[in-house]
C-alpha atoms as a PDB file:
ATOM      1  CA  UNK A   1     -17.838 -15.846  -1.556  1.00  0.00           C
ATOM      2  CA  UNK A   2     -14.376 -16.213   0.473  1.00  0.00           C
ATOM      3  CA  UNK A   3     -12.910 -14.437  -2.891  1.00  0.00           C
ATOM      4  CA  UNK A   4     -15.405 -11.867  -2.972  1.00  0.00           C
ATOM      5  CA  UNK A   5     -14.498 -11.341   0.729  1.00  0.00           C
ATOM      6  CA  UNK A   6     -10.993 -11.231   0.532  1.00  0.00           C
ATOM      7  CA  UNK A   7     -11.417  -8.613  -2.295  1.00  0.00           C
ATOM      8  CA  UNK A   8     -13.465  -6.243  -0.459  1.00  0.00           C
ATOM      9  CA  UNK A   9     -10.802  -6.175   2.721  1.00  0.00           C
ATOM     10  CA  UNK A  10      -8.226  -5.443  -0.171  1.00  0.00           C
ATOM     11  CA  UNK A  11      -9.837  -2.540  -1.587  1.00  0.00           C
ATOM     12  CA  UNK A  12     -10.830  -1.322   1.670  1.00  0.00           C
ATOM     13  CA  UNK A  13      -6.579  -1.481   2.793  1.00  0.00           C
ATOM     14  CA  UNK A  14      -5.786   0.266  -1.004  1.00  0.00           C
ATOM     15  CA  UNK A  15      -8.675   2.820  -0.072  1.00  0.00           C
ATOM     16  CA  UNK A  16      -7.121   3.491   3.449  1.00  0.00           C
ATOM     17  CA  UNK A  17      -3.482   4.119   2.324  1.00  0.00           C
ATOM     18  CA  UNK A  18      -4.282   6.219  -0.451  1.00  0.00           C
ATOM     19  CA  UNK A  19      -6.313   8.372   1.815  1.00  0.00           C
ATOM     20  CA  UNK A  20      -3.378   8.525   4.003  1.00  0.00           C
ATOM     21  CA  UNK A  21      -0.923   9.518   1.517  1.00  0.00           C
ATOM     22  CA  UNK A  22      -3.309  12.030   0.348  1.00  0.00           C
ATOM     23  CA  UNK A  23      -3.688  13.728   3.956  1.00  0.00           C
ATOM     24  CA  UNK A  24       0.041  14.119   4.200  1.00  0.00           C
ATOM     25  CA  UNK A  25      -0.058  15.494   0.485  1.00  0.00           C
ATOM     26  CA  UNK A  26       2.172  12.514  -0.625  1.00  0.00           C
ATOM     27  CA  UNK A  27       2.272  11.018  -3.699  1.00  0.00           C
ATOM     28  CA  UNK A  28       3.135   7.240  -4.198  1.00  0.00           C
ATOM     29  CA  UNK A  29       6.508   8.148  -6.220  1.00  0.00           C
ATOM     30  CA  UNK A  30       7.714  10.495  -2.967  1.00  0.00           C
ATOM     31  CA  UNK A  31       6.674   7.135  -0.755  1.00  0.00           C
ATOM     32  CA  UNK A  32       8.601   5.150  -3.015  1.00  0.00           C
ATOM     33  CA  UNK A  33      11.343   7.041  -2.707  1.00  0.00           C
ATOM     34  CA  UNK A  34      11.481   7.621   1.401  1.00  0.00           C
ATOM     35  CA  UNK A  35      11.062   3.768   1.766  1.00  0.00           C
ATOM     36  CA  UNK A  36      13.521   3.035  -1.243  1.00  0.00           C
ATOM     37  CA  UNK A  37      11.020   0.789  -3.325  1.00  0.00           C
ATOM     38  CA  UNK A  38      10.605   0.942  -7.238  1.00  0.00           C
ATOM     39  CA  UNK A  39       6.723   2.967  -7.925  1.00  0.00           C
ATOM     40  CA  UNK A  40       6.190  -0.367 -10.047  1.00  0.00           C
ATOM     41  CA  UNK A  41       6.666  -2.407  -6.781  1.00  0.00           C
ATOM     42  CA  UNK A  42       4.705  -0.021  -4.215  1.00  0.00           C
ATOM     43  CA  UNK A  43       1.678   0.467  -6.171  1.00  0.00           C
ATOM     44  CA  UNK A  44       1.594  -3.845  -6.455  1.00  0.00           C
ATOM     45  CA  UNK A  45       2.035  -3.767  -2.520  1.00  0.00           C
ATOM     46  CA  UNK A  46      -0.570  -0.809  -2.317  1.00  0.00           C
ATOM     47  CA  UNK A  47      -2.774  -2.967  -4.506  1.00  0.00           C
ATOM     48  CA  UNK A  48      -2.929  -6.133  -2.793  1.00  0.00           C
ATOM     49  CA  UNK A  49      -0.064  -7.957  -4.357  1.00  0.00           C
ATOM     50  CA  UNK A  50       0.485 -10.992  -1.907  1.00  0.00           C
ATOM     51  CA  UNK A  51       3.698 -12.137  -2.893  1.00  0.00           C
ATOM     52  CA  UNK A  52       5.866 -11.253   0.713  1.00  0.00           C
ATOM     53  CA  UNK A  53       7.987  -8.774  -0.838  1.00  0.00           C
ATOM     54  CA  UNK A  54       4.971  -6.829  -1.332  1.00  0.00           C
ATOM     55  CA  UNK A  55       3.973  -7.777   2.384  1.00  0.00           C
ATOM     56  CA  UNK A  56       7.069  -6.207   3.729  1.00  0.00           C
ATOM     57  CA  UNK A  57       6.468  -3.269   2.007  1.00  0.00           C
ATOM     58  CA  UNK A  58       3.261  -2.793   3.364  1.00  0.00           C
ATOM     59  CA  UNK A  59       4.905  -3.253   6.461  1.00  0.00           C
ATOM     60  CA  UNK A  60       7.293  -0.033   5.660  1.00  0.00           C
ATOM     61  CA  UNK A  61       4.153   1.747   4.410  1.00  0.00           C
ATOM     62  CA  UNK A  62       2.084   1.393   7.285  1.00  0.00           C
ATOM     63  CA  UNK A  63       4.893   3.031   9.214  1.00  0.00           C
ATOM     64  CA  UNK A  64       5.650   5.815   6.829  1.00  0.00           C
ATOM     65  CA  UNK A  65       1.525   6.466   7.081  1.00  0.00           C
ATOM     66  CA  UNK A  66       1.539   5.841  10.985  1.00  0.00           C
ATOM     67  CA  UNK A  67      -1.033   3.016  10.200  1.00  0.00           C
END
């Protein structure tokens, strides 16, 4: 249950930030590049990678997306 739980908040976070890249008509390769990350590395942060380089790039994300 905790799994399942921990899941659903990670989907939810993916959903959010690709709905935000979307409004600013953004695409994950452009974000890549304005926060100087690989694509391979932001879509593992975007998609609830948990290692904390992929935490610190959410970090840059959420600012990028004003989140």
């Amino acid at each position: 249950m905790l799994e399942e739980s921990a899941r659903e908040k990670i989907e939810l976070l993916t959903d959010e930030i690709i709905i935000k890249l979307r409004r600013k008509h953004m695409s994950q390769v452009e974000l890549g590049k304005m926060i100087d990350e690989s694509p391979v590395q932001l879509n593992r942060a975007i998609h609830g990678d948990m290692t904390p380089k992929s935490v610190k790039i959410r970090k840059k994300i959420y600012k990028v997306l004003d989140m």
